[in-house]
Protein backbone atom coordinates (compact mmCIF):
# COMPACT_ATOMS: atom_id res chain seq x y z
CA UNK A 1 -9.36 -26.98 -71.53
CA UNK A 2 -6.65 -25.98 -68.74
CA UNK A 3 -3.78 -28.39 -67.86
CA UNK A 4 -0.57 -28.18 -65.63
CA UNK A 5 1.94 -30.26 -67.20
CA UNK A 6 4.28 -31.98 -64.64
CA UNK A 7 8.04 -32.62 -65.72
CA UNK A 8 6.32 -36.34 -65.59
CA UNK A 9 4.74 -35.13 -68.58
CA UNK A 10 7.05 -33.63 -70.35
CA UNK A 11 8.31 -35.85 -71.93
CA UNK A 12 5.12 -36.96 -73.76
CA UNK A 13 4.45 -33.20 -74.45
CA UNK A 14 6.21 -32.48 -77.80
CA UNK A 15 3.67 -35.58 -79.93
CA UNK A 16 1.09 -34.20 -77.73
CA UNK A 17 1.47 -30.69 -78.85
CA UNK A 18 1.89 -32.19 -82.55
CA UNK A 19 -1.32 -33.85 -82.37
CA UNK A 20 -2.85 -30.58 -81.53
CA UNK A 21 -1.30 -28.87 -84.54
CA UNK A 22 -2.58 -31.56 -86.57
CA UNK A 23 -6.05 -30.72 -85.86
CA UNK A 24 -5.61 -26.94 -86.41
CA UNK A 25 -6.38 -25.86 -82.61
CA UNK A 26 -4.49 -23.70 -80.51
CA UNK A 27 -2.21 -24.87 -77.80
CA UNK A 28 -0.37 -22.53 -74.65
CA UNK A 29 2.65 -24.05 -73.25
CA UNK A 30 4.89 -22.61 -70.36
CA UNK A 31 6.65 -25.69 -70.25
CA UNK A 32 9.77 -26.71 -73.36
CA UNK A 33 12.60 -28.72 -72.47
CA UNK A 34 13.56 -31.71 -74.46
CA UNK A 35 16.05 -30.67 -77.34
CA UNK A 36 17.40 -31.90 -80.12
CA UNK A 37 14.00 -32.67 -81.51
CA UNK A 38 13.48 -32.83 -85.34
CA UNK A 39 9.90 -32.00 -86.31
CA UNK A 40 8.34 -33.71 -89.54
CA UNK A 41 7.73 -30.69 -92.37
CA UNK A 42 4.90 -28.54 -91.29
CA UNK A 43 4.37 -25.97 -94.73
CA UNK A 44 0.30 -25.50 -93.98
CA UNK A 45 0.39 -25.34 -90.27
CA UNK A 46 0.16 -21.97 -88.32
CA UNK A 47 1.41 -21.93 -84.64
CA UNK A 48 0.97 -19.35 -82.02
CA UNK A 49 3.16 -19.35 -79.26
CA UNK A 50 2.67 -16.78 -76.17
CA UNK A 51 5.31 -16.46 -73.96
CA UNK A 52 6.56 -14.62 -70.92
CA UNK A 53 9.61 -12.19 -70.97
CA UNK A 54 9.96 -12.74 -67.04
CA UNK A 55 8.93 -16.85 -67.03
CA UNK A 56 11.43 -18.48 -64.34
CA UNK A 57 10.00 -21.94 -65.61
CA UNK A 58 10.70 -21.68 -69.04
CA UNK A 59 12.65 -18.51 -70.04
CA UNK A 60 12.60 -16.44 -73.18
CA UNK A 61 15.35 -18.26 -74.29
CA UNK A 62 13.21 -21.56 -74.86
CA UNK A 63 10.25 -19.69 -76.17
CA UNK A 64 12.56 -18.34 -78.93
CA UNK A 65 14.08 -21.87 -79.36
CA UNK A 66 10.55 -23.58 -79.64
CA UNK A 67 10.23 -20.79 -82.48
CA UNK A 68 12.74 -21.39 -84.23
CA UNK A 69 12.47 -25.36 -83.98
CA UNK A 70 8.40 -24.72 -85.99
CA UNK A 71 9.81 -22.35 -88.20
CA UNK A 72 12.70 -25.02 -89.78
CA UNK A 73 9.97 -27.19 -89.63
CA UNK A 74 8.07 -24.71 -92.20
CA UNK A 75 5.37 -23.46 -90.47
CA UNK A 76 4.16 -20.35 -89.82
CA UNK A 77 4.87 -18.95 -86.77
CA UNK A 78 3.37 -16.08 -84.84
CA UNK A 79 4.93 -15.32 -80.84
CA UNK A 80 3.32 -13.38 -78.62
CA UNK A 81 5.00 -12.02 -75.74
CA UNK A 82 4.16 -10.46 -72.37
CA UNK A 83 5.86 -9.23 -69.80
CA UNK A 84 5.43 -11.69 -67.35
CA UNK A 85 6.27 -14.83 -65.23
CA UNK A 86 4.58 -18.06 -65.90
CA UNK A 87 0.83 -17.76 -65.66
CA UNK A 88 -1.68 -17.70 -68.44
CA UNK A 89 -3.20 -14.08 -69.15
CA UNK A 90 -6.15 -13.05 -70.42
CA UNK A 91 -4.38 -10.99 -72.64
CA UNK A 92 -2.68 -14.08 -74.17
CA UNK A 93 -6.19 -15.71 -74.31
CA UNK A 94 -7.83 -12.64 -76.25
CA UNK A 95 -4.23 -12.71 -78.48
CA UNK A 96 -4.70 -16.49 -79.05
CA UNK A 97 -8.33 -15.75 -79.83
CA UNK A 98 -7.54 -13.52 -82.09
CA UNK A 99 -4.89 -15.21 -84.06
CA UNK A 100 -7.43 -18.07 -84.60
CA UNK A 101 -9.89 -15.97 -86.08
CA UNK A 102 -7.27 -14.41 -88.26
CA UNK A 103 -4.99 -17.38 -89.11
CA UNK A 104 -8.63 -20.21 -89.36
């Protein structure tokens, strides 16, 4: 599945993205804005997170923030990181891919 999330969206995306989680699947997001969010506890979820060093849309900054935010909420966290802008690479793909296999 590919999406483009609008800032329409966003809102909406954080229980989206928890939903996912919930099911054990993988989710990508470029896209992390609302704060001051408290997550319920998460101690048997895994997340993987790939982000880019160079994203104007959602910097490094957030990436490590959305990190952080799973990781109080006690789940395991794995970031991957590339050194790019905003797109989706099939290096992140074969990393996500990866994880799953390793993690499920």
């Amino acid at each position: 599945m590919t999406s483009s999330l609008s800032a329409d969206f966003d809102p909406y995306y954080l229980s989206f993205l928890i939903g996912y989680i919930r099911l054990r699947a993988v989710t990508i997001t470029r896209w992390y804005r609302k704060k001051g969010i408290v997550l319920p506890d998460f101690p048997d979820k895994s997340v993987f997170i790939a982000a880019g060093k160079n994203d104007p849309i959602c910097s490094p900054m957030e990436s490590t923030e959305l990190q952080s935010l799973f990781e109080k909420a006690n789940a395991k966290v794995e970031i991957h990181w590339e050194n790019r802008g905003h797109q989706l690479t099939v290096d992140e793909v074969e990393a996500a891919a990866h994880w799953y296999r390793r993690v499920f």
